[in-house]
Protein backbone atom coordinates (compact mmCIF):
# COMPACT_ATOMS: atom_id res chain seq x y z
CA UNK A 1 68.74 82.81 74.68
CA UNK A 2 72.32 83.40 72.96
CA UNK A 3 71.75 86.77 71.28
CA UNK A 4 69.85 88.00 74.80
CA UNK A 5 72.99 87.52 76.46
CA UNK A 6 75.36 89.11 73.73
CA UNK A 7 73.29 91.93 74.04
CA UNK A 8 73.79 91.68 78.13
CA UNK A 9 77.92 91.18 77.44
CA UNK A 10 77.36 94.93 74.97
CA UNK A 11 76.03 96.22 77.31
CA UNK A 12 78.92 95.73 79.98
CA UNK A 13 81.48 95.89 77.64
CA UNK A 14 80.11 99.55 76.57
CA UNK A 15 79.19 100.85 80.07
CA UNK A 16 83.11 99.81 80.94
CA UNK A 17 84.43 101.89 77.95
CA UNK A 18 82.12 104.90 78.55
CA UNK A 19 82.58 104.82 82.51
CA UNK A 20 86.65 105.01 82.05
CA UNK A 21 86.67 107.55 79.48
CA UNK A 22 84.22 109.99 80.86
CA UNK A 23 83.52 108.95 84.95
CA UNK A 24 80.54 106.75 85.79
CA UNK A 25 78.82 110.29 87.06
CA UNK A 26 78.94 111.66 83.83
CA UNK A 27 77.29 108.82 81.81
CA UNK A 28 74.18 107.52 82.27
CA UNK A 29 71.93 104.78 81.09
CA UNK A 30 70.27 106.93 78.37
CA UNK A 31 73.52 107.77 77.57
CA UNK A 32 75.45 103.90 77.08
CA UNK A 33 72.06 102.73 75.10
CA UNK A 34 72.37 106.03 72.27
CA UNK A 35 76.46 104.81 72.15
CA UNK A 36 75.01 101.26 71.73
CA UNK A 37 72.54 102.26 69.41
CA UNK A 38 69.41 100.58 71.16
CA UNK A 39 66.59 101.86 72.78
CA UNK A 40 66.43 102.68 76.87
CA UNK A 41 63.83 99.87 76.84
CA UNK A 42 66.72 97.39 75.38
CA UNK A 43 68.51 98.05 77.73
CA UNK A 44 66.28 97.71 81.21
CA UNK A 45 65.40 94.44 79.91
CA UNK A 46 68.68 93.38 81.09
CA UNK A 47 69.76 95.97 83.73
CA UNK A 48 67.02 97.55 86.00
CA UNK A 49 69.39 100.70 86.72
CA UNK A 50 73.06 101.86 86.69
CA UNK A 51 73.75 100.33 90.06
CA UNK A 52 73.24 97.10 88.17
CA UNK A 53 75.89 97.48 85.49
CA UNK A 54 78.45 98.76 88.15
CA UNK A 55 77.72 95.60 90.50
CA UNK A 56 78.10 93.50 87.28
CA UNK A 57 81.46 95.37 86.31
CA UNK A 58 83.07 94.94 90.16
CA UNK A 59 82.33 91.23 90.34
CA UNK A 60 84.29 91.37 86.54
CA UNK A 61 87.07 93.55 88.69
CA UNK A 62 87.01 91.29 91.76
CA UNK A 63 87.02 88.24 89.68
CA UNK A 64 90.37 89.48 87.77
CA UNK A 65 92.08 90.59 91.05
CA UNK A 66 91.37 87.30 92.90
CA UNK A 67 92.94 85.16 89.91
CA UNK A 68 96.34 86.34 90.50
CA UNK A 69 96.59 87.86 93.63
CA UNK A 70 98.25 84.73 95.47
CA UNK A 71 101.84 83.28 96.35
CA UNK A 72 102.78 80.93 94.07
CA UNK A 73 101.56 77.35 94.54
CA UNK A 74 104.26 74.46 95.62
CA UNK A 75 107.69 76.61 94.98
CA UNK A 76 109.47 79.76 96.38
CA UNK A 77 108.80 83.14 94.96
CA UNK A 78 110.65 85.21 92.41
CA UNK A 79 111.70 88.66 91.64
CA UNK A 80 109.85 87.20 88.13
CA UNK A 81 106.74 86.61 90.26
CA UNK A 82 106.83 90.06 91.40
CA UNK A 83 107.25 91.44 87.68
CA UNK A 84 103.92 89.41 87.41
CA UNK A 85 102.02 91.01 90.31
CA UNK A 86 103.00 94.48 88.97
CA UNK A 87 101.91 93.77 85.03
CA UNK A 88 98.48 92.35 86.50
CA UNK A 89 98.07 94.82 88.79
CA UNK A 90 98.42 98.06 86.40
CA UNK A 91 96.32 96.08 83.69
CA UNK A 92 93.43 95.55 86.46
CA UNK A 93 93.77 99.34 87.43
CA UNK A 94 93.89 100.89 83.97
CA UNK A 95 91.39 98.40 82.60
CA UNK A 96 88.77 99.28 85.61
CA UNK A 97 90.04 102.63 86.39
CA UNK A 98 86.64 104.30 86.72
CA UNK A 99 86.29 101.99 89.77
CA UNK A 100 89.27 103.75 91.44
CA UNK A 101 88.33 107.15 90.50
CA UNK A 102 84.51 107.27 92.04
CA UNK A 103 84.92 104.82 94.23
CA UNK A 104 83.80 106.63 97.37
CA UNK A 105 80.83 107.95 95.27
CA UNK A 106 79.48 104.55 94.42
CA UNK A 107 79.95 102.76 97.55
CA UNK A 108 78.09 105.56 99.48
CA UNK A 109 75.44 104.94 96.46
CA UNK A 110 74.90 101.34 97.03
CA UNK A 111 75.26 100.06 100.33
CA UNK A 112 75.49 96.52 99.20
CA UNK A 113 78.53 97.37 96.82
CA UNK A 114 79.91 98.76 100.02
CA UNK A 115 79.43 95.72 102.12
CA UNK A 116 81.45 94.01 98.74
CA UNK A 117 84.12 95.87 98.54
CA UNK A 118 85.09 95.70 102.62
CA UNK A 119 85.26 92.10 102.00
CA UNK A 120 87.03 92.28 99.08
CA UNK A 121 89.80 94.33 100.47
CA UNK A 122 90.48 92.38 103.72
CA UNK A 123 90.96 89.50 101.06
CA UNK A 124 93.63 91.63 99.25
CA UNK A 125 95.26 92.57 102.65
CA UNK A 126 95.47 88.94 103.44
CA UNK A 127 96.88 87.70 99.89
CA UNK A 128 98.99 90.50 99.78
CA UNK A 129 100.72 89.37 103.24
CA UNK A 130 101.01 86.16 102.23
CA UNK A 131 102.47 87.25 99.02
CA UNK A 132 105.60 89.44 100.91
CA UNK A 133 105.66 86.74 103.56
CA UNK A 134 106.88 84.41 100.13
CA UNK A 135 109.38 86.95 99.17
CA UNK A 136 110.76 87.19 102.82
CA UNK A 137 110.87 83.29 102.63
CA UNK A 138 112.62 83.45 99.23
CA UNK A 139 115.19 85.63 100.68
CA UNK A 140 113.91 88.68 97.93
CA UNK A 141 112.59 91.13 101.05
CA UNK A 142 114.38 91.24 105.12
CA UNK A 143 110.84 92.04 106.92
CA UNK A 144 109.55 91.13 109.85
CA UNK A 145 105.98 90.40 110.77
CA UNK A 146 104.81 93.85 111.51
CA UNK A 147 106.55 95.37 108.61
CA UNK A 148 104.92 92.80 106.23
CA UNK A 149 101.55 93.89 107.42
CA UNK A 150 102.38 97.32 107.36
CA UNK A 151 104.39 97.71 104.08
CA UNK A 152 100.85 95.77 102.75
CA UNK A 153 98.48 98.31 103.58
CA UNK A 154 100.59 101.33 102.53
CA UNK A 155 100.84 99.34 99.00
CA UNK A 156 96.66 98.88 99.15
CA UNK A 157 96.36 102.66 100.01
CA UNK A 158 98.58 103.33 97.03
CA UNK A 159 96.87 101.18 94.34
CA UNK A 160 93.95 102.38 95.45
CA UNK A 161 93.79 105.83 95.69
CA UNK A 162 96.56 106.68 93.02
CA UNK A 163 93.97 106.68 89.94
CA UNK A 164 91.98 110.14 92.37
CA UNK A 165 95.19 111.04 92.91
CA UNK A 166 96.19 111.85 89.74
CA UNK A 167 92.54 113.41 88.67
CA UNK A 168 93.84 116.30 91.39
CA UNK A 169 96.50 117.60 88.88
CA UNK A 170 94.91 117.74 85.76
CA UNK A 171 92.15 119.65 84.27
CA UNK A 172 90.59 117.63 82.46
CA UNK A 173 90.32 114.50 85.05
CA UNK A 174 88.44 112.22 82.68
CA UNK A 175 91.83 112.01 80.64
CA UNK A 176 94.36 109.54 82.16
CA UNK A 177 97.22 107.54 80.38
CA UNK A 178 98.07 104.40 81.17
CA UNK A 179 101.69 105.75 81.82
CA UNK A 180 100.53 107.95 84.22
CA UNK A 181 98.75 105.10 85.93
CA UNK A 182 101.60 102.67 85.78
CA UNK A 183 103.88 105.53 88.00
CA UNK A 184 101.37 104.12 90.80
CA UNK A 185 102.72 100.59 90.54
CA UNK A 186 106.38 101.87 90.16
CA UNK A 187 105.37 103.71 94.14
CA UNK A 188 104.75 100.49 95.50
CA UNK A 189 108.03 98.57 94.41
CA UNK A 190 109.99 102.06 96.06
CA UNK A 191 108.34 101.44 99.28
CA UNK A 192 110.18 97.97 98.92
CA UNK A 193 113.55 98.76 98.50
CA UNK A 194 114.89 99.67 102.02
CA UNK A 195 113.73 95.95 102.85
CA UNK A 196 115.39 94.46 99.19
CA UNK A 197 118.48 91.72 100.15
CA UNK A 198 121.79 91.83 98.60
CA UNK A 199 121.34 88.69 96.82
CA UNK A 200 118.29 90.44 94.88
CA UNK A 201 119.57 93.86 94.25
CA UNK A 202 120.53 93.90 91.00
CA UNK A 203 117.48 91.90 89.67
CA UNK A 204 114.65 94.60 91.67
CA UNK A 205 116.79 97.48 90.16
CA UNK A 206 116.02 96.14 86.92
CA UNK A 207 112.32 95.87 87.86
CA UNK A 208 112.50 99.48 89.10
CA UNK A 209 114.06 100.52 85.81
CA UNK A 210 110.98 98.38 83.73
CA UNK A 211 108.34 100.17 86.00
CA UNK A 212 109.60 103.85 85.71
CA UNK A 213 108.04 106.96 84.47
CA UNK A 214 108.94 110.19 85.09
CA UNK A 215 107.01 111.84 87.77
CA UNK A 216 106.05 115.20 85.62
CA UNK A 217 105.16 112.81 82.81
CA UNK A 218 102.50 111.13 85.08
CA UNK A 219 100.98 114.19 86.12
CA UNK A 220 100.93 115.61 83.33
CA UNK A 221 99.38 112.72 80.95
């Protein structure tokens, strides 16, 4: 059984690396099997179609995102917690980035990925409340209720459109830096700081400071 599910892991790993370099529209499964070096036949002993290598890859995505996306457990938050939630996030978004660049495409291609991904994202919206309401708590962010919901679903819109986003100013789309993709992260602390307190200025400057990258360099890249 062992080497039948190495070749399985390959085959994810592979479609992963070929889906973020070139779009998931542009590769097929003829075309991850001649990169792997096996036959089509290999590879539909495993996966019956595409669909099933993408649903295979989200749960991977999901999986990631729902490991850290959470206030901290038994003490108040930290501007160092928020550092955290920004690394995490632009290492989930650059290592899955083909999922934010087709993603209307392959949820109107499998309507069970669809159904998925609407849970998944209510999830988010609820973490990520619960994750401001710990900085408000902590005395990090002044918001009240309806700003904390609100300032949550601008930052989801963000995240998750900024990978399309930035295929609209370059040529060649299938090239993206991960510089370019961490200027998306660095948008969401800026819609922060007219809520930031006093008492944790100076250490969210710093974070802003860590996070930057010059706009033209992003768009560019």
């Amino acid at each position: 059984m062992a080497p039948r599910l190495k070749t399985r892991e390959r085959i994810v790993q592979n479609s992963l690396e070929l889906f973020n370099q070139q779009g998931e529209r542009s590769v097929s499964t003829n075309h991850i099997a001649a990169h792997m070096e096996i036959s089509p036949g290999n590879l539909y002993y495993h996966f019956a179609n595409k669909q099933e290598i993408i649903a295979v890859l989200f749960s991977e995505y999901e999986n990631l995102v729902d490991s850290f996306l959470r206030p901290p457990q038994g003490r108040p938050s930290t501007v160092d917690d928020k550092r955290f939630y920004l690394k995490e996030l632009l290492a989930a978004m650059w290592n899955y980035r083909f999922l934010h660049r087709d993603l209307e495409h392959l949820l109107d291609s499998d309507a069970e990925l669809a159904e998925r991904y609407r849970r998944f994202s209510q999830r988010c919206l609820i973490q990520g409340q619960g994750i401001y309401r710990g900085f408000v708590d902590a005395g990090i962010l002044h918001m009240d209720k309806v700003q904390i919901e609100s300032i949550t679903l601008n930052a989801w819109i963000i995240l998750t459109s900024w990978v399309r986003f930035l295929c609209t100013t370059r040529e060649n789309s299938a090239h993206l830096s991960e510089e370019a993709i961490k200027r998306g992260v660095y948008q969401v602390v800026m819609l922060e700081m007219g809520y930031v307190t006093a008492q944790a200025r100076s250490a969210v400057d710093a974070l802003c400071q860590e996070f930057f990258v010059p706009l033209n360099r992003a768009l560019e890249q």
